[in-house]
C-alpha atoms as a PDB file:
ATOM      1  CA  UNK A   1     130.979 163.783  66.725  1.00  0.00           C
ATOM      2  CA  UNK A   2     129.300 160.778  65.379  1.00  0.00           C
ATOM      3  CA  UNK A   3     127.389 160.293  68.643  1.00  0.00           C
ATOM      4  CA  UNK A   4     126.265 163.912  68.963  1.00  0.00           C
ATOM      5  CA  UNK A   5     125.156 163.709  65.409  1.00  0.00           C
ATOM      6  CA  UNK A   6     122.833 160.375  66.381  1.00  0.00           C
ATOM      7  CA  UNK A   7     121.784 162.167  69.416  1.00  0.00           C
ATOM      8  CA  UNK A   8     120.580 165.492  67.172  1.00  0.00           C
ATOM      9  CA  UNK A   9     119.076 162.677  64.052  1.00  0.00           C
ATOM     10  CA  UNK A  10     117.272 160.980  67.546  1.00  0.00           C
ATOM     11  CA  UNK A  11     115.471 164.262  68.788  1.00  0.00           C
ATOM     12  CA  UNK A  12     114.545 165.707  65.195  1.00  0.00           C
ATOM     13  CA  UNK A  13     112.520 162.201  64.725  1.00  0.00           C
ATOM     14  CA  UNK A  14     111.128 162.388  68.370  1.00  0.00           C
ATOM     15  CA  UNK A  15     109.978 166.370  67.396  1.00  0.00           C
ATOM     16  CA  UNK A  16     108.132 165.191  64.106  1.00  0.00           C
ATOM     17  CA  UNK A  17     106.071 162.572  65.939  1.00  0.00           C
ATOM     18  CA  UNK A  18     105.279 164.720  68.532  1.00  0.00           C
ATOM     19  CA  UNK A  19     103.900 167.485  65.866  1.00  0.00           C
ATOM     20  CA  UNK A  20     102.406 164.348  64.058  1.00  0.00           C
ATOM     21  CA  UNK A  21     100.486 163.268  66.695  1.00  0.00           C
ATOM     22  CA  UNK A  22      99.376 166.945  67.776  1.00  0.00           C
ATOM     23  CA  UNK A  23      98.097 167.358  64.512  1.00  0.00           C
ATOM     24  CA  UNK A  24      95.569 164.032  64.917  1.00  0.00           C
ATOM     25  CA  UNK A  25      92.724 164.624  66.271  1.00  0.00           C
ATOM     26  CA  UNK A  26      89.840 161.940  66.742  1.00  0.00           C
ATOM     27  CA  UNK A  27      85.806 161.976  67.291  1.00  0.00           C
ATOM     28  CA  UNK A  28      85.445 159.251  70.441  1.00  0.00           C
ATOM     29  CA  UNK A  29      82.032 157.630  70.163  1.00  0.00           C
ATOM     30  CA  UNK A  30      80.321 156.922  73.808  1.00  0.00           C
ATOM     31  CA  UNK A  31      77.062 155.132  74.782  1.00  0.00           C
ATOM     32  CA  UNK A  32      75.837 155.461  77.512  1.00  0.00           C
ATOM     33  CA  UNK A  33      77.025 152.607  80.342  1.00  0.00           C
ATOM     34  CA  UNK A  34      76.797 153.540  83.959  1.00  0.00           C
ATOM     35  CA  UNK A  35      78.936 154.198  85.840  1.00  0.00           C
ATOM     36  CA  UNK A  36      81.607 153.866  82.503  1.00  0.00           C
ATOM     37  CA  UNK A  37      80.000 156.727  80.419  1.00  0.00           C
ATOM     38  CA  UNK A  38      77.100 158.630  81.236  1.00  0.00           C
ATOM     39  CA  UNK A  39      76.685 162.021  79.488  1.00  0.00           C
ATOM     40  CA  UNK A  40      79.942 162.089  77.676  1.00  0.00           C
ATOM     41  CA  UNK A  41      81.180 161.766  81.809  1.00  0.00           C
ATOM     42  CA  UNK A  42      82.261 158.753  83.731  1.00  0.00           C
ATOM     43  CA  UNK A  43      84.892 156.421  85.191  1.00  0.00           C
ATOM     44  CA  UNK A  44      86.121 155.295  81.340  1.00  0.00           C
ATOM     45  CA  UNK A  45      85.817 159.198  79.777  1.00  0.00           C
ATOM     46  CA  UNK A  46      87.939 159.784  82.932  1.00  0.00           C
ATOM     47  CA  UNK A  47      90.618 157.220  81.872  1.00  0.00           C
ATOM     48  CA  UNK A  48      90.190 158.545  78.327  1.00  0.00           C
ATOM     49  CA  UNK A  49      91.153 162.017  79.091  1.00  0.00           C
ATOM     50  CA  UNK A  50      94.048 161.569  80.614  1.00  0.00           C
ATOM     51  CA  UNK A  51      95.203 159.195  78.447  1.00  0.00           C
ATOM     52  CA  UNK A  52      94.619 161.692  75.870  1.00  0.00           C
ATOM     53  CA  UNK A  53      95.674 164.126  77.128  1.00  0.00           C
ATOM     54  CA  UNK A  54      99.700 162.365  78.072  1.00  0.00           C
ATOM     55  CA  UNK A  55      99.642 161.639  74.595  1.00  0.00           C
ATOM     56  CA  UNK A  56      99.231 164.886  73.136  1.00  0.00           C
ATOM     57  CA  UNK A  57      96.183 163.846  70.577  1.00  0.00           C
ATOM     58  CA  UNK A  58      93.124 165.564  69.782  1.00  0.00           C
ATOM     59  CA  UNK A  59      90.146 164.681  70.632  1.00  0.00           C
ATOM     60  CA  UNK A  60      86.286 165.035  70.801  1.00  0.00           C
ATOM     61  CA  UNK A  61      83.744 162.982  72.603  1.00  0.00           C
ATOM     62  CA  UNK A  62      80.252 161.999  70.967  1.00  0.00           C
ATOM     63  CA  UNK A  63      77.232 160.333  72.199  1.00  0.00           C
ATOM     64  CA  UNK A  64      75.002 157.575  70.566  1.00  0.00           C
ATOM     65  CA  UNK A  65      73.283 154.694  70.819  1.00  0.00           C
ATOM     66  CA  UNK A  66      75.927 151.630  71.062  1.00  0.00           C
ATOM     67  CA  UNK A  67      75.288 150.265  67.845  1.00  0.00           C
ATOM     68  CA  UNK A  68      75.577 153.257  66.048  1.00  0.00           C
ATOM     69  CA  UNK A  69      78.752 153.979  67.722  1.00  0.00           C
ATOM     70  CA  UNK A  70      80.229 150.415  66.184  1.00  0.00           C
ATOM     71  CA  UNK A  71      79.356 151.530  62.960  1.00  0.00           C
ATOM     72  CA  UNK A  72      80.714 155.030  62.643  1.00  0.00           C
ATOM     73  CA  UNK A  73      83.850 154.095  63.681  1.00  0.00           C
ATOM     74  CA  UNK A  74      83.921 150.856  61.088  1.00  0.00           C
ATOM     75  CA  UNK A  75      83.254 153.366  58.294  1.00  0.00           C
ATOM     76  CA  UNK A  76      84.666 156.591  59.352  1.00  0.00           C
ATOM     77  CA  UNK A  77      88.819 156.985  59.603  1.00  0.00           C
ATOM     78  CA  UNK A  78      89.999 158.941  62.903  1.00  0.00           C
ATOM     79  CA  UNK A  79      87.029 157.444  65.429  1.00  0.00           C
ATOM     80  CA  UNK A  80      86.987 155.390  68.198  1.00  0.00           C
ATOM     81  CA  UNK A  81      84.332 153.878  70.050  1.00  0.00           C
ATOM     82  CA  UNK A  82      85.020 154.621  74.240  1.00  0.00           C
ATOM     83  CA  UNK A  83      84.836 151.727  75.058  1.00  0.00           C
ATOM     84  CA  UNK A  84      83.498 148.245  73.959  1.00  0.00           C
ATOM     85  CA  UNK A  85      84.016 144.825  75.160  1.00  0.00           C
ATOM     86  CA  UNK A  86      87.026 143.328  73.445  1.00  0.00           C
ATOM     87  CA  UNK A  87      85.998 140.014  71.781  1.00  0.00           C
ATOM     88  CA  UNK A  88      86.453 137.252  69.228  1.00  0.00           C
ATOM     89  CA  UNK A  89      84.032 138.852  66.867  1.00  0.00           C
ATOM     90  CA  UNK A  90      84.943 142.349  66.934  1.00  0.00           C
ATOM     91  CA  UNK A  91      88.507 141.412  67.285  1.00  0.00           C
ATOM     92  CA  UNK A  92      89.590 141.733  63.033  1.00  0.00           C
ATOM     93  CA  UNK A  93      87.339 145.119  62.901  1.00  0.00           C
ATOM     94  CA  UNK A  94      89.456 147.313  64.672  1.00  0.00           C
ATOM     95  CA  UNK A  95      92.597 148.306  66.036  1.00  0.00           C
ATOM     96  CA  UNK A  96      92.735 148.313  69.638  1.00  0.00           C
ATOM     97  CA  UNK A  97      94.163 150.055  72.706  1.00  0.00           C
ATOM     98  CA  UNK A  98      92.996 148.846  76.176  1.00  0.00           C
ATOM     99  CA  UNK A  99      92.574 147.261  78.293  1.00  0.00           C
ATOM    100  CA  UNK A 100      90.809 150.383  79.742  1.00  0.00           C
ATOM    101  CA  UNK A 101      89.761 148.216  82.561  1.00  0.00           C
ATOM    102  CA  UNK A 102      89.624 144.649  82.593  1.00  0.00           C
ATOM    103  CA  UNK A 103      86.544 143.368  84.772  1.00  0.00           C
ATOM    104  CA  UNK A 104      84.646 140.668  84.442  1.00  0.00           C
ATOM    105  CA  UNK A 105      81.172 139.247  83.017  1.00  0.00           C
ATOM    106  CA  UNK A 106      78.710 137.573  85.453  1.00  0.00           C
ATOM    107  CA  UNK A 107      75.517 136.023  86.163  1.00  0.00           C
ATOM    108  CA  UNK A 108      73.074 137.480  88.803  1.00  0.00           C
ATOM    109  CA  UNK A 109      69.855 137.139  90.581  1.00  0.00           C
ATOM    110  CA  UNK A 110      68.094 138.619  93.434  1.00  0.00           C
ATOM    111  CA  UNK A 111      69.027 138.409  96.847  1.00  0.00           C
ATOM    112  CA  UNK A 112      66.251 136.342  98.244  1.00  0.00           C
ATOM    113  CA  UNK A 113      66.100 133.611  94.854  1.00  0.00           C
ATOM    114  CA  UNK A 114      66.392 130.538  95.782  1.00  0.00           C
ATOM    115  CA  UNK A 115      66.413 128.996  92.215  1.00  0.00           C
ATOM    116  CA  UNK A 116      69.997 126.463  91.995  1.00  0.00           C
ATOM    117  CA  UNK A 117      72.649 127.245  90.412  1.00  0.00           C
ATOM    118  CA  UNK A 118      75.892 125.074  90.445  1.00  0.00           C
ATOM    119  CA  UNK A 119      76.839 125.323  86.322  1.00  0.00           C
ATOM    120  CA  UNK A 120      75.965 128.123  84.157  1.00  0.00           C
ATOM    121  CA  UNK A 121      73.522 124.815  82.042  1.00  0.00           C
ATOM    122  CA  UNK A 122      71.422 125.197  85.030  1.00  0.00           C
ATOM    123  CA  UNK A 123      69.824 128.489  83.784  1.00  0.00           C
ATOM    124  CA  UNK A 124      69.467 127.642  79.989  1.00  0.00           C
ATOM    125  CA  UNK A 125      66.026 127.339  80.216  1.00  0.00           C
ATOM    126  CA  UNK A 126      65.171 130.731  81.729  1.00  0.00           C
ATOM    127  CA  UNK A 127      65.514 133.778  79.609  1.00  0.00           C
ATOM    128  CA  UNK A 128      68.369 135.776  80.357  1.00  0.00           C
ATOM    129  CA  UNK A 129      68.264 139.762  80.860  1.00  0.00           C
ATOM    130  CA  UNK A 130      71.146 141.450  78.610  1.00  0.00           C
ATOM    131  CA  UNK A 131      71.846 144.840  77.292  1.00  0.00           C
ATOM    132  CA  UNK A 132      70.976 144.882  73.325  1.00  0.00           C
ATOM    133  CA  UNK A 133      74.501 145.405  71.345  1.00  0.00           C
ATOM    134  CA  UNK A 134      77.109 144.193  73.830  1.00  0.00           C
ATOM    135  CA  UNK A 135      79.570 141.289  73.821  1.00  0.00           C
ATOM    136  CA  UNK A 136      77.632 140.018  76.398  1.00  0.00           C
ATOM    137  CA  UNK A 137      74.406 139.391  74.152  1.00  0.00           C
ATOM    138  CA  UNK A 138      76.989 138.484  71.694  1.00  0.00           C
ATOM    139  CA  UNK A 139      78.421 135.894  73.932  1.00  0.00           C
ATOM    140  CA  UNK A 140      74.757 134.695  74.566  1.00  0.00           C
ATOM    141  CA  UNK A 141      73.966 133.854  70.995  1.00  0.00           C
ATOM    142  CA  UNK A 142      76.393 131.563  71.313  1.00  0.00           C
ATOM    143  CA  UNK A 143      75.057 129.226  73.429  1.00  0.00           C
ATOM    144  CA  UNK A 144      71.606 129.687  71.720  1.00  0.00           C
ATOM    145  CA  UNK A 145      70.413 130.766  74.429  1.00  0.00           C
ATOM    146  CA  UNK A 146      66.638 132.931  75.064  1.00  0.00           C
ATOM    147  CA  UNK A 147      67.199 136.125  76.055  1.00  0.00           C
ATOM    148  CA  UNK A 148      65.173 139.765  76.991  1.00  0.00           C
ATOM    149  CA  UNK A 149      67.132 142.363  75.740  1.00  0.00           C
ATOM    150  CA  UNK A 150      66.815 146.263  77.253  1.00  0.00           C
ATOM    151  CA  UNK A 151      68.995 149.334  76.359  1.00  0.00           C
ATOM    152  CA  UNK A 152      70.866 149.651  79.575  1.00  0.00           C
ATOM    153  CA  UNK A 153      71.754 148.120  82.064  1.00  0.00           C
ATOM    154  CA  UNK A 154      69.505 149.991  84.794  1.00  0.00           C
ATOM    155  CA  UNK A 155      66.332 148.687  83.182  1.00  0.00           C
ATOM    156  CA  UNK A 156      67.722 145.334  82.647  1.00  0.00           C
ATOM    157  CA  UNK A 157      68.227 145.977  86.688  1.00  0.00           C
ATOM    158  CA  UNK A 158      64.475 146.954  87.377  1.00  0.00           C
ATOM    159  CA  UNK A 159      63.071 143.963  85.236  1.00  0.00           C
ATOM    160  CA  UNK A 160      64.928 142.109  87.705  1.00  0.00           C
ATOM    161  CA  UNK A 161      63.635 143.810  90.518  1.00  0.00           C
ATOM    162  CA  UNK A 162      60.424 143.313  89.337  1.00  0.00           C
ATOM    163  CA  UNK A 163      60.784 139.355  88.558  1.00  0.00           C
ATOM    164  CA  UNK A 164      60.170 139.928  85.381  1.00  0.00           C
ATOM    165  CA  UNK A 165      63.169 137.198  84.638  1.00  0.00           C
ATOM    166  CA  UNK A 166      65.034 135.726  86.976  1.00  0.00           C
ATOM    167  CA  UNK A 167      68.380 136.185  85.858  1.00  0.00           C
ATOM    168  CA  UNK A 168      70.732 138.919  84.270  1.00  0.00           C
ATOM    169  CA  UNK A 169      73.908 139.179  82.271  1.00  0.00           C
ATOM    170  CA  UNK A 170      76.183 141.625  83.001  1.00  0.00           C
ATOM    171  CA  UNK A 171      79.527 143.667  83.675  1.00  0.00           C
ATOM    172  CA  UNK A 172      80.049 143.386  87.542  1.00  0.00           C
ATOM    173  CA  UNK A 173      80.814 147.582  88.014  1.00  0.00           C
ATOM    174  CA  UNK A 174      77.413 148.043  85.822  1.00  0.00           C
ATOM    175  CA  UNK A 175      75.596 145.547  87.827  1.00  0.00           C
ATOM    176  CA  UNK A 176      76.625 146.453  90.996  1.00  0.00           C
ATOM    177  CA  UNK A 177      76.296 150.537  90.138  1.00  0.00           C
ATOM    178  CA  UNK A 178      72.760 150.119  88.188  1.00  0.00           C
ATOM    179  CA  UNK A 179      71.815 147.681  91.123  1.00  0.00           C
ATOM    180  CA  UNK A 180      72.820 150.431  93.708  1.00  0.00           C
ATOM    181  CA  UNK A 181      70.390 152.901  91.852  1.00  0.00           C
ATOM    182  CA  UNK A 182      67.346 151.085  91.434  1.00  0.00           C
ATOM    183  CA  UNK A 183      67.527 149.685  95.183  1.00  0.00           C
ATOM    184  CA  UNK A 184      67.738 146.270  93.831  1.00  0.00           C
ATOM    185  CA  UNK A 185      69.185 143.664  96.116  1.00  0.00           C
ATOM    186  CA  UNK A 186      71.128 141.593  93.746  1.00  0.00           C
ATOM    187  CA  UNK A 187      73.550 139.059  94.204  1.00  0.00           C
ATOM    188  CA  UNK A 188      76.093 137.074  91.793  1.00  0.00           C
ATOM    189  CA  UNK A 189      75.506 133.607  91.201  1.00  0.00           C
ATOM    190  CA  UNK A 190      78.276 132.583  88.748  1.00  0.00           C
ATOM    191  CA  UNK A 191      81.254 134.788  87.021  1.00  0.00           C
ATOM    192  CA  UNK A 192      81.173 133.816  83.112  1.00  0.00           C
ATOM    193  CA  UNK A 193      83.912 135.713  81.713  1.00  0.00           C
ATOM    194  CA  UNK A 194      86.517 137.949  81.879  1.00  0.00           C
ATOM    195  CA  UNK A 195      85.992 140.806  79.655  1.00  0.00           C
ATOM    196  CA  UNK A 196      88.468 143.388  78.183  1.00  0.00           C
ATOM    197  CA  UNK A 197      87.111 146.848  77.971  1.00  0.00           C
ATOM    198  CA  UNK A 198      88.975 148.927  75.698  1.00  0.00           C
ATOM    199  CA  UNK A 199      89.532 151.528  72.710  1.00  0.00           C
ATOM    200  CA  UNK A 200      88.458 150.640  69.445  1.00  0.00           C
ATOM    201  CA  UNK A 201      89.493 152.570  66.543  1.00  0.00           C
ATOM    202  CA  UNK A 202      88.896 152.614  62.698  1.00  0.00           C
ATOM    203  CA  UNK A 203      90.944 149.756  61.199  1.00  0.00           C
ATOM    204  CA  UNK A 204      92.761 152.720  59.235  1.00  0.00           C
ATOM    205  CA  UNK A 205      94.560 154.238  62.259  1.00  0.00           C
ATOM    206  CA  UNK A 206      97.834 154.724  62.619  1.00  0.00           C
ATOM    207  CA  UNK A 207     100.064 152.049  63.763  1.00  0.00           C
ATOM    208  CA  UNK A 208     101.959 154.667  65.251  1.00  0.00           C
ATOM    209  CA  UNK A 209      99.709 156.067  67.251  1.00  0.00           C
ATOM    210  CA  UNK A 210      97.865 152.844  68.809  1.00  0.00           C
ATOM    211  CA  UNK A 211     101.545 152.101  69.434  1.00  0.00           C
ATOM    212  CA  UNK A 212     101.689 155.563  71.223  1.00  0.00           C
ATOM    213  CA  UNK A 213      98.725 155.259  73.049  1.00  0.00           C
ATOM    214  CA  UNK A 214      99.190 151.969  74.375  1.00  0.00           C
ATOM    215  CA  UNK A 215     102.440 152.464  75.976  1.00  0.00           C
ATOM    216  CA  UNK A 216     100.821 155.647  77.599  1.00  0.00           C
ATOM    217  CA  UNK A 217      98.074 153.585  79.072  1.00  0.00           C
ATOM    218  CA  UNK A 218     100.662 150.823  80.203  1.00  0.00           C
ATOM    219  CA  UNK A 219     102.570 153.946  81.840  1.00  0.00           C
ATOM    220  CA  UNK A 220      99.003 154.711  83.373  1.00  0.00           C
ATOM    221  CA  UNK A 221      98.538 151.465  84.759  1.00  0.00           C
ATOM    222  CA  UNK A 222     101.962 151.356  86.463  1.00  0.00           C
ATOM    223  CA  UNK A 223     102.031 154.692  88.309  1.00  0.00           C
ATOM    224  CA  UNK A 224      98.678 154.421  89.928  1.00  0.00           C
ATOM    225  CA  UNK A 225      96.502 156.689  87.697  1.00  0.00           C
ATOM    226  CA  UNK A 226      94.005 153.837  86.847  1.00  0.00           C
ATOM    227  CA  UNK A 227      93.297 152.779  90.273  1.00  0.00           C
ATOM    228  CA  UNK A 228      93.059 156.381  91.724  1.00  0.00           C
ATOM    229  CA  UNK A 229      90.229 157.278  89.237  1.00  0.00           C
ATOM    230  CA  UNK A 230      88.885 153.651  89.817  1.00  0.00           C
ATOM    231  CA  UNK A 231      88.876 154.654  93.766  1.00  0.00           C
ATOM    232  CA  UNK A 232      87.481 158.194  93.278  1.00  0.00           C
ATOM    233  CA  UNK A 233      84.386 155.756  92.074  1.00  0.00           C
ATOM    234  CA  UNK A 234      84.953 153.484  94.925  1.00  0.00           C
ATOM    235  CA  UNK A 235      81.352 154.548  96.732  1.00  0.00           C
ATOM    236  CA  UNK A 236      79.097 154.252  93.492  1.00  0.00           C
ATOM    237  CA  UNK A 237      79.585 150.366  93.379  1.00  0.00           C
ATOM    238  CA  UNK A 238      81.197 147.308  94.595  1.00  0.00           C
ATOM    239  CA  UNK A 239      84.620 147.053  92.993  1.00  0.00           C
ATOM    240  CA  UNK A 240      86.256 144.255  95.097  1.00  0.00           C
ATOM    241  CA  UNK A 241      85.716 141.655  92.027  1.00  0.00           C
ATOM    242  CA  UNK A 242      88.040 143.797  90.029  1.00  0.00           C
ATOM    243  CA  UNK A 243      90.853 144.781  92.591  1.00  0.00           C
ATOM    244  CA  UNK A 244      92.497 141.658  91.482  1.00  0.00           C
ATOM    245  CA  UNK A 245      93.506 143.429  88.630  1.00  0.00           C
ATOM    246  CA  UNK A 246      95.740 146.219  90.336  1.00  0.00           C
ATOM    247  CA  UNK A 247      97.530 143.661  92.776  1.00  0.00           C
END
């Protein structure tokens, strides 16, 4: 009796966060980063829907520049951004479920430059091509060092093409995707970092239901769903630096 009791007490409290959660519903703020969003589409809105939709939550998806994105969601309760480089200075402004994708930060040239490079020192005196707003920029500053900053990363891509610098910052998918577009023959010189793309919500979410989320996306990651919609991508750009990841 006691048991049955517990069993009835368990599936009441499973039922009322299950309408809790229905009844959330939350305004996802994109930018524009090929191939990860592009016109509220993409390999990360993708990820996002299903995750979404497995959870049983609400949602909405809204484009705008990057760092308007940041900023709605700091001041706004039930918004995300989809998705931003996790990172030491974001890291207390948000609550966070990701990784989305975990991929990696890099520095390339073009094919035929025959500039050395054996440290990431030797290429502090050049400026450095990086998209305005990101971690990567971010992670820049740090070092003090010049850059030229562009809104994408496809005309970051063409300055290169053009030798307009000699070197760019940038996600590996993005650079090999935006590279792929522009007929640029790029190649990478040195990885920097490994970045952590992922959800970032108002600081004034639910514990509950970053809790909720995350285990879906763990449950995402195990079954295969990640790497299938990663594959269905597989011919846009060069995802062998990131396979790592699914091993």
């Amino acid at each position: 009796m006691i048991k049955k009791r517990r069993l009835i007490l368990l599936f009441l409290s499973f039922a009322l966060l299950t309408t809790s959660l229905n009844a959330q519903s939350f305004t996802l703020n994109t930018f524009n980063v090929e191939p990860y969003v592009q016109n509220k589409e993409g390999l990360a809105v993708d990820i996002a829907k299903v995750l979404f939709q497995r959870a049983n939550i609400g949602y909405i998806i809204k484009s705008s520049p990057q760092k308007r994105a940041i900023i709605t969601t700091k001041q706004t309760q039930n918004n995300a951004v989809l998705f931003i480089q996790r990172s030491q200075e974001r890291e207390s402004h948000f609550k966070w479920v990701g990784p989305i994708f975990v991929t990696q930060t890099a520095l390339f040239s073009l094919e035929n430059s025959n500039i050395k490079v054996d440290v990431f020192k030797d290429v502090f005196q050049y400026p450095l091509l990086v998209t305005r707003g990101s971690a990567d920029e971010e992670y820049l500053k740090g070092f003090g060092i010049k850059t030229q900053v562009a809104n994408n990363d496809f005309q970051n891509v063409r300055k290169l093409k053009a030798q307009r610098a000699h070197f760019l910052v940038a996600d590996v998918i993005s650079a090999s995707y935006n590279a792929k577009k522009a007929n640029a023959n790029i190649k990478k010189r040195l990885t920097l970092i490994t970045t952590l793309r992922s959800l970032a919500f108002n600081i004034d979410t639910s514990d509950k239901i970053i809790e909720h989320l995350n285990q879906i996306l763990t449950i995402m990651y195990k079954d295969g769903t990640i790497k299938k919609i990663l594959t269905s991508y597989e011919n846009k750009f060069e995802s062998k630096d990131i396979s790592v990841f699914f091993e």
